[in-house]
Protein backbone atom coordinates (compact mmCIF):
# COMPACT_ATOMS: atom_id res chain seq x y z
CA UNK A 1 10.20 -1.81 -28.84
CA UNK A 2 9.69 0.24 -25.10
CA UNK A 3 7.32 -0.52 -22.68
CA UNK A 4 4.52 1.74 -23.32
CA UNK A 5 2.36 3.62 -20.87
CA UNK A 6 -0.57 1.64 -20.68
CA UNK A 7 1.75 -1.55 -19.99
CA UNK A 8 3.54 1.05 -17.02
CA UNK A 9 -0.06 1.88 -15.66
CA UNK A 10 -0.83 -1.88 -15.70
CA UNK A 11 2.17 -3.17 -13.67
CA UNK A 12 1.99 0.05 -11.08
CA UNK A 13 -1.60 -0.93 -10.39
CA UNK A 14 -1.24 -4.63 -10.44
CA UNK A 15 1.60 -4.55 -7.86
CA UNK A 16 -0.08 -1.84 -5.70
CA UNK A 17 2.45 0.64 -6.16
CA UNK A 18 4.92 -1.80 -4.21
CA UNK A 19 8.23 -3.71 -5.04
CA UNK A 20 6.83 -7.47 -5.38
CA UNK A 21 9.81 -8.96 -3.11
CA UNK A 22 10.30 -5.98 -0.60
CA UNK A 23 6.65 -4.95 -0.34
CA UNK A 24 8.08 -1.47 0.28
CA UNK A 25 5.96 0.99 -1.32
CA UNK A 26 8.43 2.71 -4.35
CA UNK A 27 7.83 6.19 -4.24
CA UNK A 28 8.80 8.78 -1.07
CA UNK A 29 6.57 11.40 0.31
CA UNK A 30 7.28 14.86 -1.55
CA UNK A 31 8.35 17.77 0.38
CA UNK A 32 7.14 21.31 0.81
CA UNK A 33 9.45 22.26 -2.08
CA UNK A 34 10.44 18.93 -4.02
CA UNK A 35 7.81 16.10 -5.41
CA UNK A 36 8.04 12.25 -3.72
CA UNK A 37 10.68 10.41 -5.58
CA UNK A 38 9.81 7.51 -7.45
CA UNK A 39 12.30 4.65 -7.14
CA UNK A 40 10.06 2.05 -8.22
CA UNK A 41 11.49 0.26 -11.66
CA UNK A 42 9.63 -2.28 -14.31
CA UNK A 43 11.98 -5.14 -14.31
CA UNK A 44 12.23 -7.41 -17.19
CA UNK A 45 11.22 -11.38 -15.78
CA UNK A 46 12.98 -12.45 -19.12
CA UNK A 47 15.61 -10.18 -20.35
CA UNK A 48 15.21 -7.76 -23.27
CA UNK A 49 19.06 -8.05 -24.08
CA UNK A 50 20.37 -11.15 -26.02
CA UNK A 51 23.06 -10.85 -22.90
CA UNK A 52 21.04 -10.00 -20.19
CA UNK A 53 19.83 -12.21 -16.76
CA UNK A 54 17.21 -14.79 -18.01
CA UNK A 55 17.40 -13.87 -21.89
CA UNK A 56 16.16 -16.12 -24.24
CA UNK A 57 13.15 -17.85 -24.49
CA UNK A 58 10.02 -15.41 -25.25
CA UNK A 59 9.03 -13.89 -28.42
CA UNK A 60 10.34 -10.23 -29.34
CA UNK A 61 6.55 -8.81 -29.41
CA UNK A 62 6.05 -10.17 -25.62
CA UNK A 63 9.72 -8.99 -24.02
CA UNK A 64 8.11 -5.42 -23.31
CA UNK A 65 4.50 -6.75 -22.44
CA UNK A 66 2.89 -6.56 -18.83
CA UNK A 67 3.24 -10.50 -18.48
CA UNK A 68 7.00 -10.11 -18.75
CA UNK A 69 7.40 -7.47 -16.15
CA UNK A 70 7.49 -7.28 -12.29
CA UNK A 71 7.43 -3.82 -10.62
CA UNK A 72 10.31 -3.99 -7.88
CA UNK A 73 12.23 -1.45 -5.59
CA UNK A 74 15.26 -0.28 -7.33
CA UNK A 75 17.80 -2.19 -4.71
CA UNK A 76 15.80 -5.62 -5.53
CA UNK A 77 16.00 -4.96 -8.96
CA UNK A 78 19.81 -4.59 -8.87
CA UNK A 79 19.92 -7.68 -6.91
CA UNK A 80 17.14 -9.75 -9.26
CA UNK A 81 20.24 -8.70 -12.09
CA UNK A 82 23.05 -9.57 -10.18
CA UNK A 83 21.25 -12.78 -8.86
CA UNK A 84 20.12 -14.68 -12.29
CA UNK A 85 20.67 -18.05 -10.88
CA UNK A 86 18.46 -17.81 -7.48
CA UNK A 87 16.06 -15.28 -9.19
CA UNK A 88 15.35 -17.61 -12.28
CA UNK A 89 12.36 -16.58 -14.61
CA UNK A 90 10.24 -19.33 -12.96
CA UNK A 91 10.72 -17.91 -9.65
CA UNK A 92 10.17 -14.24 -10.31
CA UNK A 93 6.69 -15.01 -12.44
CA UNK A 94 6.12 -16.68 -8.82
CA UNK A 95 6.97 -13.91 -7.25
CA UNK A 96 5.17 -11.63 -9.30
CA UNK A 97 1.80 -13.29 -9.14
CA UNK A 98 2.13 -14.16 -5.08
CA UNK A 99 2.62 -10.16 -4.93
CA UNK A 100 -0.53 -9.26 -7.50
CA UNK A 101 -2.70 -11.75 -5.55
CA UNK A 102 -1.84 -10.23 -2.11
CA UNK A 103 -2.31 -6.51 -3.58
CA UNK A 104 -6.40 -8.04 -4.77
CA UNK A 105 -6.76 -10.02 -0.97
CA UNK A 106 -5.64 -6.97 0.55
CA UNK A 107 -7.77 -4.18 -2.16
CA UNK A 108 -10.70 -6.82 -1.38
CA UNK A 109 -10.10 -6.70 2.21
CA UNK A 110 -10.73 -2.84 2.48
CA UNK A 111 -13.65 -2.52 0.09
CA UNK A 112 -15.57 -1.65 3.05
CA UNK A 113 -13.33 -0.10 5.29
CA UNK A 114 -11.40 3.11 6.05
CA UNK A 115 -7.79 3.27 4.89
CA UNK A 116 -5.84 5.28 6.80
CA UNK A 117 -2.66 6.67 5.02
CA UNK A 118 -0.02 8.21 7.18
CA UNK A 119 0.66 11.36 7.10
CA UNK A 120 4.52 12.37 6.38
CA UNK A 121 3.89 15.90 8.33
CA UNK A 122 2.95 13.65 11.08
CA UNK A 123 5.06 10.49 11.54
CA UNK A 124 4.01 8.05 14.00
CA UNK A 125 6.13 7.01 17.11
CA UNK A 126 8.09 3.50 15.99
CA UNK A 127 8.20 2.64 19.43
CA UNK A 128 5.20 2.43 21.82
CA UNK A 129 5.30 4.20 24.86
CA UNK A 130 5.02 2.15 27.82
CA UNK A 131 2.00 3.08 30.86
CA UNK A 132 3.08 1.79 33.69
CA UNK A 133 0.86 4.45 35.80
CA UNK A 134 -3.28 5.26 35.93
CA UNK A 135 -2.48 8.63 35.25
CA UNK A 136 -1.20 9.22 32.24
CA UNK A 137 -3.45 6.60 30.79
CA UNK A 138 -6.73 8.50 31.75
CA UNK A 139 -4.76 11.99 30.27
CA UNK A 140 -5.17 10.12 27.15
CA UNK A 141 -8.65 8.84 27.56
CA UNK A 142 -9.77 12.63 28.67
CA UNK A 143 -8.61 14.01 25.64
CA UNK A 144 -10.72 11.43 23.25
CA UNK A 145 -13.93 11.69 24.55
CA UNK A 146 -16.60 13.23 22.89
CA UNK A 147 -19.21 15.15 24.68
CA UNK A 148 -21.57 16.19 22.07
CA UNK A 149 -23.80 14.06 20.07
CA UNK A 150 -25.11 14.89 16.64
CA UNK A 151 -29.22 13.13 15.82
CA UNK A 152 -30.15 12.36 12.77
CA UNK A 153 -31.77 14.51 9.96
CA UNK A 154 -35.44 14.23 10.28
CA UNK A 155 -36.71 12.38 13.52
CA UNK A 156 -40.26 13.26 14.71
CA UNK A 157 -40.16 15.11 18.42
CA UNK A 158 -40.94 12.16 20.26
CA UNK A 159 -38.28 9.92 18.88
CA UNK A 160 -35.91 12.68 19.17
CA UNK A 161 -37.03 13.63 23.13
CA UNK A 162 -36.66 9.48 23.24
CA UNK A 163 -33.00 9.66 21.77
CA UNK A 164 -32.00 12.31 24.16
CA UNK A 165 -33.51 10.08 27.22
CA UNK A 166 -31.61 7.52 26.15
CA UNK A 167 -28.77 9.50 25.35
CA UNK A 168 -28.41 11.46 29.26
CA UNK A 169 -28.99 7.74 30.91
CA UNK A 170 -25.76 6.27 29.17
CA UNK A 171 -23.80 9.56 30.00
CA UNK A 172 -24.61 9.29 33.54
């Protein structure tokens, strides 16, 4: 038996598209040329090989099945295999469902919200810069500030010639 697509699709989407221990995202941004890489692997919790870490123990029809799997990073998965005694099958369905319920707190979290996804053309600064001066700290306020205003699709005049009031007294 394989693990078949659905099962994939469950795991990627349960973990968030994230190794459960590293909480690295498992795929790279694609290039002009080239698509992202994907290094993002289902590992088995309990082995599928009679001789594998953690075999033993779970019915044939379940080895391949979505409770039996843990999406992980492909260095964590090498060291989940090397690592059978720390990484027992106890501790990686741990694992797993610590990672699953932070992917739902944080999904549930942003319901609402905005999510901002960075852009590889575009990669933000790892280090802050440090103001020490006025200047270059207004420089950067300057160039944020907005000076038009939009109003809202069908206002009568007076509410409208009231928005605009209210809008020139704030600007001042």
């Amino acid at each position: 038996m394989s693990i078949s697509e659905k099962t994939r699709k469950i795991i990627w989407i349960q973990a968030g598209g994230m190794c459960a221990i590293c909480k690295e995202q498992v795929i790279t941004p694609g290039t002009a040329s080239d698509d992202p890489s994907v290094f993002g692997e289902e590992a088995h919790i309990v082995a599928r090989s009679s001789g594998g870490p953690r075999a033993g123990g779970l019915a044939e029809e379940l080895i391949d099945g979505h409770a039996n799997l843990i999406l992980l990073c492909s260095k964590d998965h090498k060291r989940v295999d090397d690592q059978p005694g720390y990484f027992s099958v106890e501790r990686l369905r741990r694992i797993k469902a610590d990672h699953e319920a932070w992917v739902r707190s944080v999904a549930d979290a942003d319901t609402d919200r905005m999510r901002l996804v960075p852009d590889p053309l575009h990669p933000q600064p790892k280090v802050l810069k440090l103001i020490t001066r006025a200047n270059p700290l207004w420089n950067m306020i300057k160039e944020s500030v907005a000076f038009e205003y939009a109003m809202p699709d069908g206002l009568r005049d007076d509410d409208e010639d009231l928005t605009l009031g209210i809008q020139r007294n704030w600007a001042v």
